[in-house]
C-alpha atoms as a PDB file:
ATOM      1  CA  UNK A   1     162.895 112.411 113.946  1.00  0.00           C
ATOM      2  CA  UNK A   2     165.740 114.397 112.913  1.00  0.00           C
ATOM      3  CA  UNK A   3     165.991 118.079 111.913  1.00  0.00           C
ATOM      4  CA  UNK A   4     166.997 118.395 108.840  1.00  0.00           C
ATOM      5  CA  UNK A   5     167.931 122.451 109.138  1.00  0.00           C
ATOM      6  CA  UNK A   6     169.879 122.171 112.585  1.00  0.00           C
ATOM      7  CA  UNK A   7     172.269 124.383 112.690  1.00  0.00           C
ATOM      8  CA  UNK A   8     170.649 126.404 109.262  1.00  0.00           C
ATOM      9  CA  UNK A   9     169.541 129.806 109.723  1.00  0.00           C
ATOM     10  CA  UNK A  10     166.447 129.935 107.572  1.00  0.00           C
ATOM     11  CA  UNK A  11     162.995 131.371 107.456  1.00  0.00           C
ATOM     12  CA  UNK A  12     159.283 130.665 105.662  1.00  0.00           C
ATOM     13  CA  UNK A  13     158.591 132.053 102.304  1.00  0.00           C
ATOM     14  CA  UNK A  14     155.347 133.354 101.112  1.00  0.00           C
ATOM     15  CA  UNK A  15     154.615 130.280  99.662  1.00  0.00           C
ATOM     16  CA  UNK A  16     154.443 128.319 102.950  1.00  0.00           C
ATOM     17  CA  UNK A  17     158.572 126.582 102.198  1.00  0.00           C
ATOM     18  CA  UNK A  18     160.836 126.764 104.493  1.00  0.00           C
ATOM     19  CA  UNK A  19     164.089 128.695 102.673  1.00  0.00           C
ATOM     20  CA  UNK A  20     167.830 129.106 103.135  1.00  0.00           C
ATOM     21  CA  UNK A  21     168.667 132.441 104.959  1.00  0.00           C
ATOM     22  CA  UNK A  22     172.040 133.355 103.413  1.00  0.00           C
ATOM     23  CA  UNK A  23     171.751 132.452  99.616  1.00  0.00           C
ATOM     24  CA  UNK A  24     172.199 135.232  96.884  1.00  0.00           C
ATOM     25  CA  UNK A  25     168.643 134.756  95.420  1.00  0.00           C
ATOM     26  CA  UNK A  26     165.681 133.007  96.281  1.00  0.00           C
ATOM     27  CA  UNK A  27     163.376 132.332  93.158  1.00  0.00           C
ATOM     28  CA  UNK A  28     160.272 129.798  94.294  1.00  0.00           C
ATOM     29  CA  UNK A  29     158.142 127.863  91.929  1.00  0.00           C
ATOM     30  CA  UNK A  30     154.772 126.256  91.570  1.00  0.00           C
ATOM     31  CA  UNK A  31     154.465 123.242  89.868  1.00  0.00           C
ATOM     32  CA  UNK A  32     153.222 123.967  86.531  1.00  0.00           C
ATOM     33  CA  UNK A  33     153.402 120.547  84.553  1.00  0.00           C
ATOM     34  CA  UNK A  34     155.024 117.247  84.719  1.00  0.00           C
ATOM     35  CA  UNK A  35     156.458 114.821  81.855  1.00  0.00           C
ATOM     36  CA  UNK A  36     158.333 111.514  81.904  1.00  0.00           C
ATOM     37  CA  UNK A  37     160.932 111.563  79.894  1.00  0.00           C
ATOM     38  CA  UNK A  38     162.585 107.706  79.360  1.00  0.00           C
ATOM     39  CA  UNK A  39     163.853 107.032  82.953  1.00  0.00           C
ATOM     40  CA  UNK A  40     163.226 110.577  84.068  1.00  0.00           C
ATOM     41  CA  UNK A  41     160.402 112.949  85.365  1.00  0.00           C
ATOM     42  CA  UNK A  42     161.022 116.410  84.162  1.00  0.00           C
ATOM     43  CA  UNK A  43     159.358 119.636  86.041  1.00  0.00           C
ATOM     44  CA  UNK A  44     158.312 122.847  84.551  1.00  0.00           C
ATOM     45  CA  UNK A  45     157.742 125.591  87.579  1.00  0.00           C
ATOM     46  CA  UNK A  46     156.007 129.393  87.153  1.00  0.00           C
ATOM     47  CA  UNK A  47     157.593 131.718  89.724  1.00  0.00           C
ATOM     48  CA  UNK A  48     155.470 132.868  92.268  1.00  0.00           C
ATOM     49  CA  UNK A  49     158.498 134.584  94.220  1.00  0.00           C
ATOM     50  CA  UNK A  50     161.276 136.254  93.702  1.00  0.00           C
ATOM     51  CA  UNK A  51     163.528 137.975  96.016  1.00  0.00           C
ATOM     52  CA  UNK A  52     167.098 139.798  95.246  1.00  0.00           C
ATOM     53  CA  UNK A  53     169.779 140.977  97.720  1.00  0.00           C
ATOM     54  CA  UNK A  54     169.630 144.417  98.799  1.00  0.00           C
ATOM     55  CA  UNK A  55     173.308 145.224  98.328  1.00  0.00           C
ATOM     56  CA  UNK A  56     175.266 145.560  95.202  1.00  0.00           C
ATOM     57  CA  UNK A  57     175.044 142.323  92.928  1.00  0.00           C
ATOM     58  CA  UNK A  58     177.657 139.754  93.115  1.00  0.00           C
ATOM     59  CA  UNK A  59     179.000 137.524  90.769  1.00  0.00           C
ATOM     60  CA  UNK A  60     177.400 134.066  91.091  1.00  0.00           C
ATOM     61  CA  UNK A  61     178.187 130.987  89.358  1.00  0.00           C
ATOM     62  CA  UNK A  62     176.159 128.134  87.893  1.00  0.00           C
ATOM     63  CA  UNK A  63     176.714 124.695  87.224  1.00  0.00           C
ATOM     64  CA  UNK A  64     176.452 123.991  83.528  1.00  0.00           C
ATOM     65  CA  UNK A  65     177.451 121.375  81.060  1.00  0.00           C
ATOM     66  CA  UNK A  66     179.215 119.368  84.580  1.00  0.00           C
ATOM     67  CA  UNK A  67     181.024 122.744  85.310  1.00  0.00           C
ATOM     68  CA  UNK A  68     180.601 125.995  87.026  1.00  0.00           C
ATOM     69  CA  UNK A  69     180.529 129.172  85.006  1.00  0.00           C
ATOM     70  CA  UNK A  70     180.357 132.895  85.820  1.00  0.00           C
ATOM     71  CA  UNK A  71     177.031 135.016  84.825  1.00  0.00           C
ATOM     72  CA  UNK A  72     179.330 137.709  84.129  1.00  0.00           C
ATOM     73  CA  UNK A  73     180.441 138.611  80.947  1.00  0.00           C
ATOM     74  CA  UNK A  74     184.350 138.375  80.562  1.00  0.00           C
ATOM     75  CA  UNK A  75     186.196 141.866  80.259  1.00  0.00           C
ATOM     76  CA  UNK A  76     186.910 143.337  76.660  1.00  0.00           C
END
């Protein structure tokens, strides 16, 4: 079998998953509920972890509506 996290520094959260070492945040879920939804399954997750970087915040970016986007505000 092969390792899927060869070469990965990572470590085991709380809640017994194996999680990425360098990543900004780590936010882990439980599954809460389940609902099909036509030709998809959607998930709803509580948190039952959350962990932030020690250091000053950085600016991360998401992926929404097919694009990445900054959290920060733009400057006035």
């Amino acid at each position: 079998s092969s390792d899927k996290f060869r070469g990965v520094s990572y470590s085991w959260a709380p809640i017994g998953v194996p999680v990425l070492d360098a990543c900004l945040m780590r936010l882990e879920c439980g599954l809460e509920d389940e609902r099909r939804a036509g030709d998809h399954v959607i998930f709803w997750g509580r948190v039952q972890y959350l962990q932030l970087p020690d250091e000053a915040p950085v600016n991360p970016m998401v992926c929404y509506r097919r694009t990445y986007r900054s959290l920060t505000p733009p400057a006035m």
